[in-house]
Protein backbone atom coordinates (compact mmCIF):
# COMPACT_ATOMS: atom_id res chain seq x y z
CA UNK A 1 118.25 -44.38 71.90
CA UNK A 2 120.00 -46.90 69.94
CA UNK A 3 123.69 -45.98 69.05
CA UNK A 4 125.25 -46.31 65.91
CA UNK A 5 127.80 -49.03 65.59
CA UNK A 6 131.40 -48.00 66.23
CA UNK A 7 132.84 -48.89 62.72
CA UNK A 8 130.77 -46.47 61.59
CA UNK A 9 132.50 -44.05 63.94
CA UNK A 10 135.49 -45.00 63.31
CA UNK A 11 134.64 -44.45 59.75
CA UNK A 12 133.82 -40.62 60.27
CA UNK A 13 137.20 -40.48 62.34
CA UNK A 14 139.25 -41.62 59.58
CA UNK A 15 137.07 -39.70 56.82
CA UNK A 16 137.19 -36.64 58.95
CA UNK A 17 140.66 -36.58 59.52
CA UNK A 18 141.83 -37.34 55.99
CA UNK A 19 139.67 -34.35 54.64
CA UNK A 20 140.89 -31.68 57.49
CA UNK A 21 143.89 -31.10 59.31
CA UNK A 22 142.07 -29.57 62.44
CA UNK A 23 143.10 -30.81 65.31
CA UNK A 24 139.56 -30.02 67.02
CA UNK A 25 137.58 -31.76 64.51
CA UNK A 26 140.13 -34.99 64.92
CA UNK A 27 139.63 -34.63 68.50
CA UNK A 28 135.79 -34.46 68.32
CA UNK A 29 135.81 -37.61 66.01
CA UNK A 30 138.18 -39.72 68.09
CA UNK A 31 135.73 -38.80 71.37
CA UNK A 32 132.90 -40.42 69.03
CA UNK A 33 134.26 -43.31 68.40
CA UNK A 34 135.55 -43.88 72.04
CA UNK A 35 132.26 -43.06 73.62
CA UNK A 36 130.63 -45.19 70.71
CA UNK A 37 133.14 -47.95 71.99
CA UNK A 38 132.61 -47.02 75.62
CA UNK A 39 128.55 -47.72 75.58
CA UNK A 40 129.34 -50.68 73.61
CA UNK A 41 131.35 -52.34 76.22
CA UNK A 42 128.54 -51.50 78.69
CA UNK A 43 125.96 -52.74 76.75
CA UNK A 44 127.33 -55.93 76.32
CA UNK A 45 128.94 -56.48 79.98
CA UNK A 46 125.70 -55.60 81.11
CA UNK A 47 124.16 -58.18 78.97
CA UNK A 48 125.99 -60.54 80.57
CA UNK A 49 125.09 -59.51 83.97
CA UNK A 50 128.45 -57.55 84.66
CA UNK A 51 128.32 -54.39 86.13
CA UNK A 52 130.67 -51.97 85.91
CA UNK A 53 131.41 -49.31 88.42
CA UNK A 54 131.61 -46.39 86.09
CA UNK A 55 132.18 -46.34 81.70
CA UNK A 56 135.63 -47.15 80.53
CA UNK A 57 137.93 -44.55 79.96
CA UNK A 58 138.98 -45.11 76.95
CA UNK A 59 142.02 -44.05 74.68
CA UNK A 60 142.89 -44.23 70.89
CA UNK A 61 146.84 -44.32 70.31
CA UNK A 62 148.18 -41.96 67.56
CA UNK A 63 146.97 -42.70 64.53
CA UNK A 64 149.13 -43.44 61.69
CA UNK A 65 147.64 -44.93 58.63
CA UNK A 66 144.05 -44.06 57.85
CA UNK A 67 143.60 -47.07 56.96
CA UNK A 68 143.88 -48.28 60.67
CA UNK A 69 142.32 -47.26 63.72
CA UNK A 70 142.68 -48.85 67.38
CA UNK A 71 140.71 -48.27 70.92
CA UNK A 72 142.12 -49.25 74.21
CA UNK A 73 140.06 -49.00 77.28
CA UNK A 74 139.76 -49.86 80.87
CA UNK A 75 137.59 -49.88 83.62
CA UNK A 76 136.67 -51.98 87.04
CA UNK A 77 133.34 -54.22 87.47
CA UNK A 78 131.41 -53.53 90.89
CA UNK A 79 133.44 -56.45 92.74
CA UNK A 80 137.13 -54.49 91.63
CA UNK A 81 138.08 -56.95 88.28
CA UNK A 82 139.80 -55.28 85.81
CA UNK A 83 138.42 -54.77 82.63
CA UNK A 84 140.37 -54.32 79.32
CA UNK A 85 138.86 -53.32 76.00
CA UNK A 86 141.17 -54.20 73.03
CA UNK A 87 139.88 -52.83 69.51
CA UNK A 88 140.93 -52.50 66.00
CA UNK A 89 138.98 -51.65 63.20
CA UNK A 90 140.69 -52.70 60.09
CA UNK A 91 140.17 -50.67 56.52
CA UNK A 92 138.39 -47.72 58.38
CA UNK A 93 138.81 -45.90 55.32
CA UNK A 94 136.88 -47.59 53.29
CA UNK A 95 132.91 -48.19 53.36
CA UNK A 96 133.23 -51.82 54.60
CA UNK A 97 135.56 -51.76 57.58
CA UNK A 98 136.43 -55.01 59.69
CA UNK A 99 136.30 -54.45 63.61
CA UNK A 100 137.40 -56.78 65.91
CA UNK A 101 137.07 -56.43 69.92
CA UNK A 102 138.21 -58.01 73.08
CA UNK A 103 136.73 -57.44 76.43
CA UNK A 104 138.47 -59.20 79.66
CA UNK A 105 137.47 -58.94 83.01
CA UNK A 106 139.95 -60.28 85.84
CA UNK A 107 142.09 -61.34 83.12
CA UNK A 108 139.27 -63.71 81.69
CA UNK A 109 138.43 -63.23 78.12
CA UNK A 110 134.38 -62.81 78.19
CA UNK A 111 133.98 -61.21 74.40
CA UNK A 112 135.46 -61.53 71.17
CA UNK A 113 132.87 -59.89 68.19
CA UNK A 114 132.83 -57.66 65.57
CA UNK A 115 130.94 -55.05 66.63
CA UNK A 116 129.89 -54.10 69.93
CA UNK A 117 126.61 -52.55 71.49
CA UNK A 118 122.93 -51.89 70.10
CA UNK A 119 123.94 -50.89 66.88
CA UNK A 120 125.12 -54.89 66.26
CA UNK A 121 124.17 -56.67 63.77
């Protein structure tokens, strides 16, 4: 099944949480864009022939500018490296946002793109 690209996710979150003040519905959007984010970062580690022992867990700070929206997320490859997911998508509230993500593993910077998974263009 081929995922849709997180800035579209991210997107929704910010869209979503400008037109509601439920705190459910924010919740629900912010666990789409992390798990959006999350199979991204497997995709492309595994792509690169790193394995990872389970998905990052992965964690968007408060948000607060709609206009702004970040992901951080960790996780460990099969041999016990670190991996750190650093993500920012830039004018989420508009129809053209920027994103912008770094993966590391054991401190080593493997990716640096714009979007991240199947959804890629």
């Amino acid at each position: 099944m081929r995922r849709p690209p997180a800035a579209m996710l991210a997107a929704l979150l910010v869209l979503v949480l400008g037109a509601s003040g439920c705190e459910t519905t924010q919740r629900i959007s912010e666990g789409a864009y992390r798990n959006a984010v999350t199979g991204g970062t497997v995709e492309e580690l595994k792509a690169q022939g790193i394995e990872l022992r389970k998905r990052p867990d992965c964690k968007t700070p408060d948000i607060k500018t709609r206009s702004v929206v970040r992901v951080n997320c960790t996780a460990r490859t099969w041999t016990g490296e670190p991996v750190t997911v650093d993500g920012v998508v830039h004018r989420a509230d508009t129809r053209r946002p920027r994103e912008s993500y770094i993966v590391t593993v054991g401190g080593r910077e493997v990716l640096r793109k714009d979007c991240l998974g199947a959804g890629c263009r």
